[in-house]
PDB file of N, CA and C in Angstrom:
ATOM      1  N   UNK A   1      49.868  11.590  -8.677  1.00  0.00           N
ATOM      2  CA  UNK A   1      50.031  12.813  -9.453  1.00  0.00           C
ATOM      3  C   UNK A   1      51.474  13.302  -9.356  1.00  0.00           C
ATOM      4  N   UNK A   2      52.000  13.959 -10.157  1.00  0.00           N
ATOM      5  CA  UNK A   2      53.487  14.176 -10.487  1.00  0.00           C
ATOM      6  C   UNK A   2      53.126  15.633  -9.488  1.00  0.00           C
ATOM      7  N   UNK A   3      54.377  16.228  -9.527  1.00  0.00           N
ATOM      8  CA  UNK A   3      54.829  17.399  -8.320  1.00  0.00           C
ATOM      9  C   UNK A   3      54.392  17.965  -9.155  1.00  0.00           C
ATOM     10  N   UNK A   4      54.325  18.693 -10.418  1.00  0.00           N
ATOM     11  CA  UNK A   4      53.848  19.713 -10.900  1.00  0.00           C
ATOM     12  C   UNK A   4      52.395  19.941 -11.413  1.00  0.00           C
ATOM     13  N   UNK A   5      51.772  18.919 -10.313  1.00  0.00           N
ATOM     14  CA  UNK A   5      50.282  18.938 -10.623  1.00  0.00           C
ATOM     15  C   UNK A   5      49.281  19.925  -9.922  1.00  0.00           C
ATOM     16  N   UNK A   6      49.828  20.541  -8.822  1.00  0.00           N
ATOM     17  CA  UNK A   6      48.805  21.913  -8.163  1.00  0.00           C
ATOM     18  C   UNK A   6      49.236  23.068  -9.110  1.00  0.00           C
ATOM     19  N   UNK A   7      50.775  23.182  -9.993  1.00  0.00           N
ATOM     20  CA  UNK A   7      50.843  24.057 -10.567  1.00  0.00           C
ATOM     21  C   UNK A   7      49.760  24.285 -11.693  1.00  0.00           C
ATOM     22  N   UNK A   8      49.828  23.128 -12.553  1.00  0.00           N
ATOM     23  CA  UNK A   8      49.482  22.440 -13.806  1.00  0.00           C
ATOM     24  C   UNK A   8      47.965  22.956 -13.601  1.00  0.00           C
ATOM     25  N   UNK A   9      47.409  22.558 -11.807  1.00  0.00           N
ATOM     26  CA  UNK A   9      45.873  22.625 -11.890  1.00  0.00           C
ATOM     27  C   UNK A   9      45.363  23.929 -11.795  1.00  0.00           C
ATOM     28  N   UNK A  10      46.281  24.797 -11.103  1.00  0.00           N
ATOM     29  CA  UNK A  10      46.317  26.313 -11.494  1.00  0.00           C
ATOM     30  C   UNK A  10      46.340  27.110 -12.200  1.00  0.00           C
ATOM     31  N   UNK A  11      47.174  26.717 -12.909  1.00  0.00           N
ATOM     32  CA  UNK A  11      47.460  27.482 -14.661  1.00  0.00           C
ATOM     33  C   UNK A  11      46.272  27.003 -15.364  1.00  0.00           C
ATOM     34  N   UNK A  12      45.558  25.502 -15.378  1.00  0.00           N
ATOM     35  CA  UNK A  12      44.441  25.182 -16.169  1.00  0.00           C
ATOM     36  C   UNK A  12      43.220  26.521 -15.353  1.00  0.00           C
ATOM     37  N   UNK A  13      43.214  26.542 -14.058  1.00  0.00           N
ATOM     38  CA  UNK A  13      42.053  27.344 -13.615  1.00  0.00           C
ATOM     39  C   UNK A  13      41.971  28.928 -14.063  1.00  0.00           C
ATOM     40  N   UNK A  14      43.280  28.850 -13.923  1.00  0.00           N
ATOM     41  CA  UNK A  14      43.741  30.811 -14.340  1.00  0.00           C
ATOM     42  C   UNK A  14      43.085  30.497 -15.786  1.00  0.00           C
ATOM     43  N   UNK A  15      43.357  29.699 -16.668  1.00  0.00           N
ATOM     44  CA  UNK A  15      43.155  29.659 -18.229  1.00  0.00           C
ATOM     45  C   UNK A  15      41.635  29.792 -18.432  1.00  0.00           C
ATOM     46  N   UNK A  16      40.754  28.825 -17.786  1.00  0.00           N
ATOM     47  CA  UNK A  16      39.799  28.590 -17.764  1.00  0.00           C
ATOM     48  C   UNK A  16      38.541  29.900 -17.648  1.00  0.00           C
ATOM     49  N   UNK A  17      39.027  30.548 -16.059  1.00  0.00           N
ATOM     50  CA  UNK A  17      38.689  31.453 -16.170  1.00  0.00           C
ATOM     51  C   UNK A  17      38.574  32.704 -17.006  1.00  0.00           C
ATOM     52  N   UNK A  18      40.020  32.696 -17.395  1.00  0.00           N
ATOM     53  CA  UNK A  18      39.908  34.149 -18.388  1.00  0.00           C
ATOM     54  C   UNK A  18      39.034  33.800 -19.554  1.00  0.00           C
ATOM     55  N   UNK A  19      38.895  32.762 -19.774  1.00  0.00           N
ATOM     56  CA  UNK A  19      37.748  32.824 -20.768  1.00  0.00           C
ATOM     57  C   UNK A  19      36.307  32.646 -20.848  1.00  0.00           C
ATOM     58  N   UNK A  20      36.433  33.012 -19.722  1.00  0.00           N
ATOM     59  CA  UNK A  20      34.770  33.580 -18.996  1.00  0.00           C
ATOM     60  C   UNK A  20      34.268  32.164 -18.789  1.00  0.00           C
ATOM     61  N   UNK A  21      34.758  31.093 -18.355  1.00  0.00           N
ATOM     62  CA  UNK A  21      33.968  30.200 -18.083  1.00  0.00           C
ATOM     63  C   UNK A  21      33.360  30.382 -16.336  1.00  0.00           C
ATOM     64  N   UNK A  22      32.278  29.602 -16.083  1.00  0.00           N
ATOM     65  CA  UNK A  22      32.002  29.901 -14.306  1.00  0.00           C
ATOM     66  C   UNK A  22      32.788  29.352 -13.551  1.00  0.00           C
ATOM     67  N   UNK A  23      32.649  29.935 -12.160  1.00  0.00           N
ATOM     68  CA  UNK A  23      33.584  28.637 -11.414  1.00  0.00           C
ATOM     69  C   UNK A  23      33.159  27.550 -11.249  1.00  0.00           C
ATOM     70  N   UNK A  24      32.251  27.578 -10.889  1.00  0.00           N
ATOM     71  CA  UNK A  24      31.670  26.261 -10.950  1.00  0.00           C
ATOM     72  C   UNK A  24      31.996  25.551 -12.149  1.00  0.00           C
ATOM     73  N   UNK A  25      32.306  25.544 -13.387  1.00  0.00           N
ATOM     74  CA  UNK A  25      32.084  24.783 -14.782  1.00  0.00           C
ATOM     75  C   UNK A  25      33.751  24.290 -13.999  1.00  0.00           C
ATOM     76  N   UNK A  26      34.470  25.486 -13.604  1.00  0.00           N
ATOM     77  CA  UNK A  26      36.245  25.343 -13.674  1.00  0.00           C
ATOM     78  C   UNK A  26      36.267  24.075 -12.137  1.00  0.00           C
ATOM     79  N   UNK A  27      35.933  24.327 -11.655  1.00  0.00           N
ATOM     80  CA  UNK A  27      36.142  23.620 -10.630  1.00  0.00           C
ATOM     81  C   UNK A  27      35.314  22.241 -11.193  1.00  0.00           C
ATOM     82  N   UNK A  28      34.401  21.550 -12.286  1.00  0.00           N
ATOM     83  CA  UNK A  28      33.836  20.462 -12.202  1.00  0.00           C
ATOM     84  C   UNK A  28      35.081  19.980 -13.288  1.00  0.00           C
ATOM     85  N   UNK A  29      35.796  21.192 -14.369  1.00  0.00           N
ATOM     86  CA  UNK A  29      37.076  21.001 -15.300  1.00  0.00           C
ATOM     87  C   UNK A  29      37.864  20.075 -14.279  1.00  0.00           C
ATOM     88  N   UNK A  30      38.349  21.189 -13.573  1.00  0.00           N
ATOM     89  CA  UNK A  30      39.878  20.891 -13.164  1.00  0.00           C
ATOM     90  C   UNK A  30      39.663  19.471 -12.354  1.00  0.00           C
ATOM     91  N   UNK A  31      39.117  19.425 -11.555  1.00  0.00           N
ATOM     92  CA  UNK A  31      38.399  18.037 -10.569  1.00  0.00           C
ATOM     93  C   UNK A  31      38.548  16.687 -11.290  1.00  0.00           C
ATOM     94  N   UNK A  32      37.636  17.089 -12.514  1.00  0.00           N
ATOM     95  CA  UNK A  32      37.624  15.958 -13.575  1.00  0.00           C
ATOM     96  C   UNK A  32      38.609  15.808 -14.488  1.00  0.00           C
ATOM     97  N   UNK A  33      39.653  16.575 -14.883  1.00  0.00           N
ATOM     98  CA  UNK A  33      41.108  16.845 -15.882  1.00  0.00           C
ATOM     99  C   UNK A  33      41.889  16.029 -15.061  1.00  0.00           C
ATOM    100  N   UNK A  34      42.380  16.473 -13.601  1.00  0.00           N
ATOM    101  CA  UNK A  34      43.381  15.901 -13.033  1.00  0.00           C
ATOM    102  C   UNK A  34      42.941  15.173 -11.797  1.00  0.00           C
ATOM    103  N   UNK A  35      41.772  14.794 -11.933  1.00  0.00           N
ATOM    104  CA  UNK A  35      41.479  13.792 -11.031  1.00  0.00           C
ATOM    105  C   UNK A  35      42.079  13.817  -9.533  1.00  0.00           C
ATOM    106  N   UNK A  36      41.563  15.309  -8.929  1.00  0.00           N
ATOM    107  CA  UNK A  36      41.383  15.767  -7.508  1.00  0.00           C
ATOM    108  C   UNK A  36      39.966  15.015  -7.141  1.00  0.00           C
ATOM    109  N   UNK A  37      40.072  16.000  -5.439  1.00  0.00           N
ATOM    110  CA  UNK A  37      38.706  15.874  -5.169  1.00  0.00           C
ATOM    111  C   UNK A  37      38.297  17.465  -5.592  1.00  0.00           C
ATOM    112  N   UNK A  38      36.982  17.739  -5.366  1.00  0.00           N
ATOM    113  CA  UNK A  38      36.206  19.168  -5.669  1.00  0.00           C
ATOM    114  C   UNK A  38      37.118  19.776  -4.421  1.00  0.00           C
ATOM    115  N   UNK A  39      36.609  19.802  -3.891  1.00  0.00           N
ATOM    116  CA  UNK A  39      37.403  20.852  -2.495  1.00  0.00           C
ATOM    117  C   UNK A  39      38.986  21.456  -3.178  1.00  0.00           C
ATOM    118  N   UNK A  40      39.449  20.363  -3.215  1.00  0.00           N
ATOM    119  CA  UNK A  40      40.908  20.413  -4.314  1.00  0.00           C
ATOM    120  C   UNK A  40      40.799  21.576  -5.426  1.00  0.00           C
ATOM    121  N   UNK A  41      39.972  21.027  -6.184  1.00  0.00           N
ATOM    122  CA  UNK A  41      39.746  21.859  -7.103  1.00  0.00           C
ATOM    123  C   UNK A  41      38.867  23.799  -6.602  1.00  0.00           C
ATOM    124  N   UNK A  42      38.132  23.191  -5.544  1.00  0.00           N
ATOM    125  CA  UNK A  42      37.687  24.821  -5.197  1.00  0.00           C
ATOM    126  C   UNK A  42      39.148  25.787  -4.881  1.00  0.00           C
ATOM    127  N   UNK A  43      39.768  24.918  -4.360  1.00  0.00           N
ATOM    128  CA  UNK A  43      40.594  25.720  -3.573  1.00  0.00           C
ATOM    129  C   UNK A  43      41.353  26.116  -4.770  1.00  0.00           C
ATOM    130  N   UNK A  44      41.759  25.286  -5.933  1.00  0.00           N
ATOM    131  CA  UNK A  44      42.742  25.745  -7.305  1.00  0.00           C
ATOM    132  C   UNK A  44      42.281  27.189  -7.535  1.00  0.00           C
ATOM    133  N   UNK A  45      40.517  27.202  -7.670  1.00  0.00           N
ATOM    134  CA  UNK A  45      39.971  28.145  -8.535  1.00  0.00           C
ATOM    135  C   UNK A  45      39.841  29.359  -7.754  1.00  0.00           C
ATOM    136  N   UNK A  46      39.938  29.064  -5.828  1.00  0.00           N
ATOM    137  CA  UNK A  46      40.358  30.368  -5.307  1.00  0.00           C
ATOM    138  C   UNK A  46      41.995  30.817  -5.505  1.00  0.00           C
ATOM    139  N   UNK A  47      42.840  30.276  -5.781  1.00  0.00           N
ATOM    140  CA  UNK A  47      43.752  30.888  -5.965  1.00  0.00           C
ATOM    141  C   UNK A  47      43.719  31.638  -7.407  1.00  0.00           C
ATOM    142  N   UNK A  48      42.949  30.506  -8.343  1.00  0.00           N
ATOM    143  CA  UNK A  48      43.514  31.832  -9.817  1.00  0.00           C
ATOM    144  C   UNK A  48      43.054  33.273  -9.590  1.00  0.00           C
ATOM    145  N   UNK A  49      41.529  32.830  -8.858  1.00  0.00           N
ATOM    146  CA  UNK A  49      41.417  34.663  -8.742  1.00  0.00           C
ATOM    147  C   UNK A  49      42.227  35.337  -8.146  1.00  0.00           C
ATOM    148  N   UNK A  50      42.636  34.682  -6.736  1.00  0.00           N
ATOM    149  CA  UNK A  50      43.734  35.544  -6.533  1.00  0.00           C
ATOM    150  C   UNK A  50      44.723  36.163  -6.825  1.00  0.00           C
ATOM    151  N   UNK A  51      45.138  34.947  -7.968  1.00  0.00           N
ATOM    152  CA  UNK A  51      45.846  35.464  -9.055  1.00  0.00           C
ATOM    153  C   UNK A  51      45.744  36.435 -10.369  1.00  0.00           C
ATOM    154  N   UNK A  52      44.488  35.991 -10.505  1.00  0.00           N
ATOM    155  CA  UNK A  52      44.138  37.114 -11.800  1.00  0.00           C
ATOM    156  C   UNK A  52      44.344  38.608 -10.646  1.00  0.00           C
ATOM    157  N   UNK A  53      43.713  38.859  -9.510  1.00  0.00           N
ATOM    158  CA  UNK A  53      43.675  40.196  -9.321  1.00  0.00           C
ATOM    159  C   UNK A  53      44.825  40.785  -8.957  1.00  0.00           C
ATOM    160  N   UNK A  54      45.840  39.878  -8.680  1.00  0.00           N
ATOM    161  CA  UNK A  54      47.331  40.520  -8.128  1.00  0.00           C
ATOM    162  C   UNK A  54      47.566  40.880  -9.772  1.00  0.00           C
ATOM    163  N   UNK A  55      47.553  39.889 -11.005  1.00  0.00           N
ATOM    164  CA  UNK A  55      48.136  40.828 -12.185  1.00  0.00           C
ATOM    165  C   UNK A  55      47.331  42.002 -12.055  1.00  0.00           C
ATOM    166  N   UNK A  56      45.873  42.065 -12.164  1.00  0.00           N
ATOM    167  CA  UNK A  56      45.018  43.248 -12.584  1.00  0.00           C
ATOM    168  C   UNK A  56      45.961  44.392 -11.676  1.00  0.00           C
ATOM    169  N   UNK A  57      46.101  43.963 -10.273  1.00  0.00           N
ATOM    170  CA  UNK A  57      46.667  45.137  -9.614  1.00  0.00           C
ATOM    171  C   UNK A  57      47.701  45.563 -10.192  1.00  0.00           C
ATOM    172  N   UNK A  58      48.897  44.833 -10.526  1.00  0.00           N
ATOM    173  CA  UNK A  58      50.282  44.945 -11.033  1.00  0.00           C
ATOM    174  C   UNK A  58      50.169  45.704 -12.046  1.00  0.00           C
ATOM    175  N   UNK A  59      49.595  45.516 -13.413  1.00  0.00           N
ATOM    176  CA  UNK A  59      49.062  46.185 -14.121  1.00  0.00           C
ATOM    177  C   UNK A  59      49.067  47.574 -14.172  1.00  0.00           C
ATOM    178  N   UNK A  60      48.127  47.955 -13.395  1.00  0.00           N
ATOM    179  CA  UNK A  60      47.365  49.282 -12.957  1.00  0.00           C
ATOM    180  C   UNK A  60      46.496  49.513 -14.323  1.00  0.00           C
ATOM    181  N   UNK A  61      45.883  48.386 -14.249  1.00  0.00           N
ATOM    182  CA  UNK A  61      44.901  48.921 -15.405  1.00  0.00           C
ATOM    183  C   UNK A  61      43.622  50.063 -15.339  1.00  0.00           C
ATOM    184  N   UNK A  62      43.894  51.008 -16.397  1.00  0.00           N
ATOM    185  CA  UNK A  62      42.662  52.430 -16.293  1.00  0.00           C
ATOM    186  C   UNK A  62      41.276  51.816 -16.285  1.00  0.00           C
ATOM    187  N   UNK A  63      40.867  51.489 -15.059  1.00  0.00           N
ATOM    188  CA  UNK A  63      39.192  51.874 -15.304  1.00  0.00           C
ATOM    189  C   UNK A  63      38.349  52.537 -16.204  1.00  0.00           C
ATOM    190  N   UNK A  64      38.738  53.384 -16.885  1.00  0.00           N
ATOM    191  CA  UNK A  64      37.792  53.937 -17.947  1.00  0.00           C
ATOM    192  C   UNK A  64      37.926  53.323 -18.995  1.00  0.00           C
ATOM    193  N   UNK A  65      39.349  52.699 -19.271  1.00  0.00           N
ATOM    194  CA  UNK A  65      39.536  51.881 -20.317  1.00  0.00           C
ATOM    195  C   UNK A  65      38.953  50.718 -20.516  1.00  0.00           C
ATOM    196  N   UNK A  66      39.034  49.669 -19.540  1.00  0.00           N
ATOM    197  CA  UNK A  66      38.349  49.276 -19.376  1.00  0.00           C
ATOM    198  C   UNK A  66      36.992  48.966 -19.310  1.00  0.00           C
ATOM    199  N   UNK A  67      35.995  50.093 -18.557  1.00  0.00           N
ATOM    200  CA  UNK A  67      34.857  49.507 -18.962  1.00  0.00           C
ATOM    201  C   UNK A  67      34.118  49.935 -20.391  1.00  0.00           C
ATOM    202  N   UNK A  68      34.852  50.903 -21.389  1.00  0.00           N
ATOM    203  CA  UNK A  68      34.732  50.944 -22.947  1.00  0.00           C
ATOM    204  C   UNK A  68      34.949  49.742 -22.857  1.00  0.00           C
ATOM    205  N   UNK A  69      36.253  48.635 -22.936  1.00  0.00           N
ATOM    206  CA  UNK A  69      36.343  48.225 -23.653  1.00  0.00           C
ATOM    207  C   UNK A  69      34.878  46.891 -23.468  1.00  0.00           C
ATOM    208  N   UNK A  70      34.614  47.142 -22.251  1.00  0.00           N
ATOM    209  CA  UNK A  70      33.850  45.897 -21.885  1.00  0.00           C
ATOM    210  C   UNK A  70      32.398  46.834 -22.203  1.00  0.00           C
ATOM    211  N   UNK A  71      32.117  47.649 -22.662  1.00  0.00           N
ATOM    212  CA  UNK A  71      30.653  48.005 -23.070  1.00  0.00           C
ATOM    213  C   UNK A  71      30.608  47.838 -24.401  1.00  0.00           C
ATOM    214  N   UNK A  72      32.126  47.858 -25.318  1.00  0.00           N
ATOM    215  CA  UNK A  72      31.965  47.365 -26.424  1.00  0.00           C
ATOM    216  C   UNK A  72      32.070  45.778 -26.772  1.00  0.00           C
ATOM    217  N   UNK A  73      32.362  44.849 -26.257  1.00  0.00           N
ATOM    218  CA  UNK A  73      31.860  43.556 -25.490  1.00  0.00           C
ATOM    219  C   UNK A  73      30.598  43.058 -25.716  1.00  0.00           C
ATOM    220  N   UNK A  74      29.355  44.285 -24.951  1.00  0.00           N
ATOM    221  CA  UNK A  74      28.438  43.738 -24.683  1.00  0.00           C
ATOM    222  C   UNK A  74      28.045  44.266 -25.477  1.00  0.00           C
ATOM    223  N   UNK A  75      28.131  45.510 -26.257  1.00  0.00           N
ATOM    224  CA  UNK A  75      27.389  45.862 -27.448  1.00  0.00           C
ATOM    225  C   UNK A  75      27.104  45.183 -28.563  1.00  0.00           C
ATOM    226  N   UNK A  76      28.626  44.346 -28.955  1.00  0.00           N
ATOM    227  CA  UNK A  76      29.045  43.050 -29.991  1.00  0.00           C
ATOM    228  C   UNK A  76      28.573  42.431 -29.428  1.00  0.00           C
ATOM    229  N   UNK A  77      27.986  41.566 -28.603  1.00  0.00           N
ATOM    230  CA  UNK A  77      27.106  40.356 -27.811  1.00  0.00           C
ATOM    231  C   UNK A  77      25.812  40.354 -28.320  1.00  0.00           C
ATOM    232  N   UNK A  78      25.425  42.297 -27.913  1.00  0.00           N
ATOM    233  CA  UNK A  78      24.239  42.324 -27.862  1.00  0.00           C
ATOM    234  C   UNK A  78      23.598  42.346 -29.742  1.00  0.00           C
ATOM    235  N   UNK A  79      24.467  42.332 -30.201  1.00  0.00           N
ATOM    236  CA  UNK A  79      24.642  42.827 -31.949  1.00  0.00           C
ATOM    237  C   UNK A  79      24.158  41.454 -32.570  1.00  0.00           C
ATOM    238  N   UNK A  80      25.022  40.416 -32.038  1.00  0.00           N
ATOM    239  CA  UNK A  80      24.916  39.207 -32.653  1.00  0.00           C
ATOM    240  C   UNK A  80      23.772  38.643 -31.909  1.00  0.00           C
ATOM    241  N   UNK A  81      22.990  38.815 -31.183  1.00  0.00           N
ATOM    242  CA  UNK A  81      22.239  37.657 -30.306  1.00  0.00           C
ATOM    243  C   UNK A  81      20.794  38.434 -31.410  1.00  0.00           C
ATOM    244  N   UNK A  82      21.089  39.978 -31.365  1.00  0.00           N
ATOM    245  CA  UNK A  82      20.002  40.184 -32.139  1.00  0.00           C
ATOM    246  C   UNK A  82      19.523  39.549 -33.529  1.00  0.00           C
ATOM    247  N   UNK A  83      21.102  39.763 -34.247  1.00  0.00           N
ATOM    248  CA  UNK A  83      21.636  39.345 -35.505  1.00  0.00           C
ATOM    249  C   UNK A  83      20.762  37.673 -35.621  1.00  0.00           C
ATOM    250  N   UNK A  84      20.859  36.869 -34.517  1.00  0.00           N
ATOM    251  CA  UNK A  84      20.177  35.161 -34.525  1.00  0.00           C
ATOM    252  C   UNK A  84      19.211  35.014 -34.186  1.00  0.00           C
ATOM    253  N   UNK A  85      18.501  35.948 -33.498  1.00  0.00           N
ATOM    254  CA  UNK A  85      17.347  36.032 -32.841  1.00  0.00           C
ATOM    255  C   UNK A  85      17.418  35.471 -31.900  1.00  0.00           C
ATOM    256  N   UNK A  86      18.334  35.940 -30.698  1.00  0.00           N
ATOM    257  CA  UNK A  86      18.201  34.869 -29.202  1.00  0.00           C
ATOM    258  C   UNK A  86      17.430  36.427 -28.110  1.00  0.00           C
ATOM    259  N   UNK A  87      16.504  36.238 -28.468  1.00  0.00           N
ATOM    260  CA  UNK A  87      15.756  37.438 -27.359  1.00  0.00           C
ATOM    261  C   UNK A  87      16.563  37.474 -26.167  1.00  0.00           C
ATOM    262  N   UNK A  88      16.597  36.246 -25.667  1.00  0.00           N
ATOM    263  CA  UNK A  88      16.623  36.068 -24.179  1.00  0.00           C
ATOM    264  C   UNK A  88      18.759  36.366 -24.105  1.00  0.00           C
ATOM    265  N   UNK A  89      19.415  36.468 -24.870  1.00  0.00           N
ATOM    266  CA  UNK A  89      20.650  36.925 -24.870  1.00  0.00           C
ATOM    267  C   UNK A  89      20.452  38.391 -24.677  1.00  0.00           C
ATOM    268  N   UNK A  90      19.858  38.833 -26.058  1.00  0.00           N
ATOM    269  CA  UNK A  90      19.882  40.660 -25.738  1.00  0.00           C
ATOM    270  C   UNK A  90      19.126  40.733 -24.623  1.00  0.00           C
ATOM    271  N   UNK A  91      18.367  40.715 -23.849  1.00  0.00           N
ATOM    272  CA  UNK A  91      17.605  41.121 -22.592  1.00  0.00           C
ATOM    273  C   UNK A  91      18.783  40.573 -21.691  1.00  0.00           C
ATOM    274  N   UNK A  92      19.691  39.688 -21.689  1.00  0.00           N
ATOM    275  CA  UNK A  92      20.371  39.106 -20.742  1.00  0.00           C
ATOM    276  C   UNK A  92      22.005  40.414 -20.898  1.00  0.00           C
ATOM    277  N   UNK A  93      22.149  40.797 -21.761  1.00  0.00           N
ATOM    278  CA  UNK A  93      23.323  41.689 -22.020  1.00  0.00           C
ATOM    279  C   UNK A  93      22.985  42.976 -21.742  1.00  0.00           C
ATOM    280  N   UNK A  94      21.573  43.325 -22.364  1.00  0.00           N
ATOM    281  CA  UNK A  94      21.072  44.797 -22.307  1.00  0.00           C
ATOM    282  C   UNK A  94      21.141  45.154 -20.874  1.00  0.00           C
ATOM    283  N   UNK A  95      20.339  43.842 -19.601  1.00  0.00           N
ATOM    284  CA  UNK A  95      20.886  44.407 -18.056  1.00  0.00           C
ATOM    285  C   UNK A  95      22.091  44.268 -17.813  1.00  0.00           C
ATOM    286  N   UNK A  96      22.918  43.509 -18.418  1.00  0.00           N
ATOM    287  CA  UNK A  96      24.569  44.121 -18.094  1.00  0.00           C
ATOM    288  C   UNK A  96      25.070  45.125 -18.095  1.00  0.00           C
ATOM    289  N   UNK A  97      24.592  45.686 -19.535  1.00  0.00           N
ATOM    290  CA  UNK A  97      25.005  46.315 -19.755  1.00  0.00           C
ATOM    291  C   UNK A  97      24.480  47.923 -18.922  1.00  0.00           C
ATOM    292  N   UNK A  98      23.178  48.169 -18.726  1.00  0.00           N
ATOM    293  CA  UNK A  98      22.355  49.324 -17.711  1.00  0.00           C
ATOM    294  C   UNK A  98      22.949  48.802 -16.373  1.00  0.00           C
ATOM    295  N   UNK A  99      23.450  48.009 -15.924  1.00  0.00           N
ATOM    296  CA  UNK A  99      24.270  48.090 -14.874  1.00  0.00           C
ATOM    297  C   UNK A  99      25.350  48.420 -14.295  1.00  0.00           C
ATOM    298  N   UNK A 100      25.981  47.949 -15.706  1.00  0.00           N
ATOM    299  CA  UNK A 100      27.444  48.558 -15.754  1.00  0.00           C
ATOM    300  C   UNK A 100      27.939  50.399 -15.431  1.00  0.00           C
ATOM    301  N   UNK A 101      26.727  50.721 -16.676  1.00  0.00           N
ATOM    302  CA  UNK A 101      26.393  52.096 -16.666  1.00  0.00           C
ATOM    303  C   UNK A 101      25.969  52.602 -15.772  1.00  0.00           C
ATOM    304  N   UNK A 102      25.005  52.024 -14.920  1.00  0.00           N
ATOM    305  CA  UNK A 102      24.417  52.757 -13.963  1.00  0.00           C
ATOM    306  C   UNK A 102      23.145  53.678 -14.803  1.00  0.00           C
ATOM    307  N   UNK A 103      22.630  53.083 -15.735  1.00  0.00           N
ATOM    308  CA  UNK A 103      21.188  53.541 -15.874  1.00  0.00           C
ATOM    309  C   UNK A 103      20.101  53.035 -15.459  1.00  0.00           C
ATOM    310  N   UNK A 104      19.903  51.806 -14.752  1.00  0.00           N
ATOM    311  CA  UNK A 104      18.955  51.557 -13.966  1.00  0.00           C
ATOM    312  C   UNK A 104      18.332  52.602 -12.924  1.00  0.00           C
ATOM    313  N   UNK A 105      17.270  52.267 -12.435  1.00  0.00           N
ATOM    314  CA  UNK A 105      16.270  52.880 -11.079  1.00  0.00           C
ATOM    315  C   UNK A 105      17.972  53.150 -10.024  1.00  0.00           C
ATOM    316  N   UNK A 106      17.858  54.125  -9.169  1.00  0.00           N
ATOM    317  CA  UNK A 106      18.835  54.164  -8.119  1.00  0.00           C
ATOM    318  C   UNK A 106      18.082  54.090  -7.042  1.00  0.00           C
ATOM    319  N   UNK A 107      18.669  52.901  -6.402  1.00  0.00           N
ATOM    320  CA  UNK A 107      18.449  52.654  -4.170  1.00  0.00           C
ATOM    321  C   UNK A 107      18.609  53.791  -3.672  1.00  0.00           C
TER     322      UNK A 107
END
């Protein structure tokens, strides 16, 4: 592997992630893209988070902004799954979404 291949496998994991894939999917990606071992690759996919949260910190992104923007997310999720008829999507978004909120039963 060339020297710029832990970078290369990083930037693929940071990428991967932001687009909501699991870690698990990113770590069987990156493993199989650049032909690590898994461990290799776990360890890539602990650094992007680490990385995603040092930007989030840097940032200083508003929490309130945020979770609008991510209830309108799940609202559009929940819009289209209705829109195709995937039951099991809207029931899968609708508890995201009462969680997010905090309208569920309270412990």
């Amino acid at each position: 592997m060339p020297a710029s291949a832990p970078t290369d496998r990083l930037e693929s994991a940071v990428k991967l992630l932001l687009q909501g894939k699991s870690p698990h999917s990113v770590v069987a990606d990156v493993a199989s893209q650049y032909g690590c071992s898994r461990r290799t690759a776990r360890n890539d996919v602990a650094s992007a988070y680490r990385r995603i949260q040092q930007d989030v910190a840097e940032v200083g992104l508003d929490r309130k902004a945020l979770v609008a923007q991510t209830v309108h997310c799940l609202q559009t999720g929940m819009a289209q799954a209705l829109a195709t008829n995937q039951i099991g999507s809207v029931i899968g978004t609708a508890r995201e979404l009462r969680e997010l909120l905090g309208l569920g039963p309270q412990q």
